[in-house]
Protein backbone atom coordinates (compact mmCIF):
# COMPACT_ATOMS: atom_id res chain seq x y z
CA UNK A 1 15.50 -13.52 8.51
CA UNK A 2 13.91 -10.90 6.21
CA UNK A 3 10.65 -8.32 7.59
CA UNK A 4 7.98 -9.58 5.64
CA UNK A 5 6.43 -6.37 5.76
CA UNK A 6 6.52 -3.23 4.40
CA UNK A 7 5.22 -0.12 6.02
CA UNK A 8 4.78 3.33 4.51
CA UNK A 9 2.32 6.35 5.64
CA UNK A 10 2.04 7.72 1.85
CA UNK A 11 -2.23 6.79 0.80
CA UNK A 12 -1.71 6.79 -2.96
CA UNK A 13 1.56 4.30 -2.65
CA UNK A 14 0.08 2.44 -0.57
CA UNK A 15 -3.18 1.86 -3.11
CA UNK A 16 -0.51 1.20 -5.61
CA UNK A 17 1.41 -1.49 -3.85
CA UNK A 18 -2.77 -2.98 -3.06
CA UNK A 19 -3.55 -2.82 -6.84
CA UNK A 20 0.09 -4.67 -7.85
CA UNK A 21 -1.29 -7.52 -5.42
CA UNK A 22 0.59 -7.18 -2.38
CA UNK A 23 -1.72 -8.05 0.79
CA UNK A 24 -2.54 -4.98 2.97
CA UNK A 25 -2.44 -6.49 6.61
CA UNK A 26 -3.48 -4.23 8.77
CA UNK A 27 -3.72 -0.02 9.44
CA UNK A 28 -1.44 1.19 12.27
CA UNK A 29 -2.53 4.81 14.01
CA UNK A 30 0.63 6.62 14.63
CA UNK A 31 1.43 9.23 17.62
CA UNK A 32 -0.44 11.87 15.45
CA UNK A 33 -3.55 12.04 13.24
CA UNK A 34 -1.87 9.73 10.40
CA UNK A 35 -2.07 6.12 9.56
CA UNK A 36 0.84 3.49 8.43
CA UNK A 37 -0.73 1.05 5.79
CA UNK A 38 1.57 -2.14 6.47
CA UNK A 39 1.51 -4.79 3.53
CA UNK A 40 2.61 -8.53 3.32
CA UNK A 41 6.23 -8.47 1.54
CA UNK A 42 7.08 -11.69 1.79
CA UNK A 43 8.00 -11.51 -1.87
CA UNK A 44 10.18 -8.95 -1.34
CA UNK A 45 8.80 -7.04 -4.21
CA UNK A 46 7.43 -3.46 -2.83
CA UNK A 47 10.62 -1.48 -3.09
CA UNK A 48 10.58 -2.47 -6.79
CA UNK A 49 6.98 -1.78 -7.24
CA UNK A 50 7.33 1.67 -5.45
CA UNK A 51 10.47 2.02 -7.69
CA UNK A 52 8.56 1.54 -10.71
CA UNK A 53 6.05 3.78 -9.80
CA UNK A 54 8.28 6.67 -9.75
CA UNK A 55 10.24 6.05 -12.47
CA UNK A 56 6.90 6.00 -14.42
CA UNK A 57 7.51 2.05 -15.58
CA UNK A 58 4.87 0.37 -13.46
CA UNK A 59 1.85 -0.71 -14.84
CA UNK A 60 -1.16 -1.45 -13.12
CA UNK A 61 -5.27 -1.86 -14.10
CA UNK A 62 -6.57 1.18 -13.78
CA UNK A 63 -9.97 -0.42 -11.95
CA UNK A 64 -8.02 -2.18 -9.38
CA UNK A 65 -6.31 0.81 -8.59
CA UNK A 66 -9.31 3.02 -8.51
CA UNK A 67 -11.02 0.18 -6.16
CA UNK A 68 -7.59 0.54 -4.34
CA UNK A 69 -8.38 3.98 -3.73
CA UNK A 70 -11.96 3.23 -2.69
CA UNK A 71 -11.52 0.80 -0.26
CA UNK A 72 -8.04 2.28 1.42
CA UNK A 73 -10.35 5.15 1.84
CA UNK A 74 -13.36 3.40 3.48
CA UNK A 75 -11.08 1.75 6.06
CA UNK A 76 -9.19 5.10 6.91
CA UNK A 77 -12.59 6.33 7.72
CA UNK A 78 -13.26 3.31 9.75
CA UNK A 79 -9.70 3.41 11.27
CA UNK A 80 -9.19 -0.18 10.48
């Protein structure tokens, strides 16, 4: 059986992977100061997203990804 979820402690790929439309689940403190954002994969598709976004192919709205920002922000503040 495959993880259905993808973890990763960087903010900004982590509000890209929320504005492609993958499901943010849940924030996980770690040992130190820094939070995981862990996302619903069960369509296997974040490695390709994340992929995309460094080879400069992805494509995303620009509001969703600015509301992205927002609200990953808000709930790093909340520590949810």
């Amino acid at each position: 059986m495959k993880n259905t979820e993808y973890k990763l402690n960087d903010f900004y790929q982590s509000a890209v992977l929320k504005s492609a439309g993958l499901p943010l689940l849940r924030l996980e403190k770690s040992q130190d100061k820094y939070f995981f954002f862990i996302f619903d994969d069960s369509s296997q598709k974040a490695e390709d997203i994340i992929r995309k976004y460094w080879n400069k192919e992805l494509q995303v709205i620009a509001r969703e990804l600015v509301e992205s920002i927002h609200e990953l922000k808000t709930r790093l503040h909340m520590g949810m």
